[in-house]
Every structure is written in structure tokens, then in C-alpha cells.
C-alpha atoms as a PDB file:
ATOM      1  CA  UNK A   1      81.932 100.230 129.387  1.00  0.00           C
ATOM      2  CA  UNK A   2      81.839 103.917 128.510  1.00  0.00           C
ATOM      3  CA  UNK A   3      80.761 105.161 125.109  1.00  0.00           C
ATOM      4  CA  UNK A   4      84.133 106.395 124.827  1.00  0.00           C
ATOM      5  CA  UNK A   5      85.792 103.413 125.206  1.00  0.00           C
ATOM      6  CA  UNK A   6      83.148 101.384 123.303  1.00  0.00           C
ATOM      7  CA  UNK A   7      84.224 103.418 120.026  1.00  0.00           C
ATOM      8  CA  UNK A   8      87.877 102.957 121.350  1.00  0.00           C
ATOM      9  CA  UNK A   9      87.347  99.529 120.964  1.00  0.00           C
ATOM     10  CA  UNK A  10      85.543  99.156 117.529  1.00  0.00           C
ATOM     11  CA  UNK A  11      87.967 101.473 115.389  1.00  0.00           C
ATOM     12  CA  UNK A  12      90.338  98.730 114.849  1.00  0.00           C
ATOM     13  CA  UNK A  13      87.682  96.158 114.083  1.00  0.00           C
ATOM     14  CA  UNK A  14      85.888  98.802 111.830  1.00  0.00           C
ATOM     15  CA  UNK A  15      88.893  99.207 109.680  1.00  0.00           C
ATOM     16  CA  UNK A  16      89.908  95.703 109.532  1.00  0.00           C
ATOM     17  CA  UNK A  17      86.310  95.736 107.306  1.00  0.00           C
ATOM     18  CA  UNK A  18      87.087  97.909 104.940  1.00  0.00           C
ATOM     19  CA  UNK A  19      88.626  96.395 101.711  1.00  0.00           C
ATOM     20  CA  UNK A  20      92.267  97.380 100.343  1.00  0.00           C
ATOM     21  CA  UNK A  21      90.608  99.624  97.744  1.00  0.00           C
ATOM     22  CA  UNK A  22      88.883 101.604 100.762  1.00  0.00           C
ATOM     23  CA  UNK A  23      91.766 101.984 102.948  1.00  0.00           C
ATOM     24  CA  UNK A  24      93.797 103.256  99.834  1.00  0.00           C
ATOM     25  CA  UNK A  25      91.277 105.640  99.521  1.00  0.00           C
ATOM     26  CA  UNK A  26      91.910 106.742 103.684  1.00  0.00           C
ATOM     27  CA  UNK A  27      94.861 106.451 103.293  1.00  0.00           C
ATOM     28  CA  UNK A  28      95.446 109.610 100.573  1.00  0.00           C
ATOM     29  CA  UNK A  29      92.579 111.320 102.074  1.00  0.00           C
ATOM     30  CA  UNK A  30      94.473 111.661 105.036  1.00  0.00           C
ATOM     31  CA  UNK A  31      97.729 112.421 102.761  1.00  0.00           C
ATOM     32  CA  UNK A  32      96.031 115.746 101.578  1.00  0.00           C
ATOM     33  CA  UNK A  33      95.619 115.626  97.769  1.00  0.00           C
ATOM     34  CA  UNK A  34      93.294 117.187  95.916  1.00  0.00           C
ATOM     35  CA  UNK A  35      90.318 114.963  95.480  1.00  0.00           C
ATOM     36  CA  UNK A  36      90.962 115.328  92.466  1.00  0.00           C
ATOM     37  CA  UNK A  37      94.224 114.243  92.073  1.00  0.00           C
ATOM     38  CA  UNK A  38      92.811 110.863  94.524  1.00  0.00           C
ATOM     39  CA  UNK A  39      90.303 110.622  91.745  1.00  0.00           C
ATOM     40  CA  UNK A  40      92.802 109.867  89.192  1.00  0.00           C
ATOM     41  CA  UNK A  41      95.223 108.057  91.315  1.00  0.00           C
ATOM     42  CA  UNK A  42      92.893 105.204  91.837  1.00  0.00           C
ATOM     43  CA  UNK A  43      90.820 105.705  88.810  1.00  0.00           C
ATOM     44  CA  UNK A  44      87.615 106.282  90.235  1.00  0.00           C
ATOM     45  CA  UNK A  45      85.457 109.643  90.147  1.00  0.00           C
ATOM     46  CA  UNK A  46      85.608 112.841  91.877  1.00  0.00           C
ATOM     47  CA  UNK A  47      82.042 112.400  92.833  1.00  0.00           C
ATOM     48  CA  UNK A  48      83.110 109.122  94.675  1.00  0.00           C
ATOM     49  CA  UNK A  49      85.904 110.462  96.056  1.00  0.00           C
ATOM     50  CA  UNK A  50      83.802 113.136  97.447  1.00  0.00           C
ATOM     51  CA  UNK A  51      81.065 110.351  98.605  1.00  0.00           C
ATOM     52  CA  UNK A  52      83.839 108.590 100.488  1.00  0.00           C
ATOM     53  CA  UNK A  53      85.814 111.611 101.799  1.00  0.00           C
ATOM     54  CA  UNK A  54      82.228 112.705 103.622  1.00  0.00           C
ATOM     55  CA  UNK A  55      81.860 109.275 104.970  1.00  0.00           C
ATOM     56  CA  UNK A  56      85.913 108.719 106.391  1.00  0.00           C
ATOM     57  CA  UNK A  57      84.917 112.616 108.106  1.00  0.00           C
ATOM     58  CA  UNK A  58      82.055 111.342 109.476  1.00  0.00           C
ATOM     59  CA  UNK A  59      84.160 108.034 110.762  1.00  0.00           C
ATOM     60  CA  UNK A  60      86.287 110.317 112.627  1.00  0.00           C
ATOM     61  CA  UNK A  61      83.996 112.294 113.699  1.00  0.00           C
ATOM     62  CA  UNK A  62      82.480 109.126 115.502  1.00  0.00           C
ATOM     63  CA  UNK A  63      85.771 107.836 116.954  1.00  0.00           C
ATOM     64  CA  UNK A  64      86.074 104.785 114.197  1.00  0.00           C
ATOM     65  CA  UNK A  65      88.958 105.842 112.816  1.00  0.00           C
END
């Protein structure tokens, strides 16, 4: 199996681990608020917000999601 196709193959599995608070989270992220605007929307802070946003890139980035 190529590299490719082994990150092809872990992106569903990889989200399927993420709790319902996390994929809220991806889910305005990719939306396009402000962080934020996420920030209040799920009452969390703008320094997690910015945490996450860095790690969902960085998922991307590495075929995950």
C-alpha cells in the first residue's frame, strides 16, 4: 500500500475518534468564522480555538481529514 493511500484509508477512522465536541469544533472551522466568534459559540477560549484550529491544519495537511 502506498503512503497515499495509507492516509486515504485512516481519515475516516481518524475522525470517527474525535468526540462530538471536536468535530463541532471542525466543523465551524471549516465554516469560516472568526475564531473568535467559534470561541463563543461553543464556550471555550480563543486560545483553544487557536490550539485546535493549528492541529485540524495540520490534519489536513497530513491527509486525515
Amino acid at each position: 500500500m502506498t503512503e497515499e493511500a495509507g492516509a486515504e484509508s485512516e481519515a475516516p477512522a481518524a475522525v470517527g475518534k474525535l468526540s462530538k465536541r471536536q468535530k463541532q469544533l471542525l466543523i465551524l472551522l471549516n465554516k469560516g468564522p472568526s475564531n473568535r466568534d467559534i470561541a463563543d459559540n461553543l464556550q471555550i477560549s480563543e486560545h483553544t480555538v487557536n490550539s485546535r484550529s493549528q492541529a485540524s491544519h495540520l490534519a489536513r495537511t497530513q491527509g486525515l481529514l
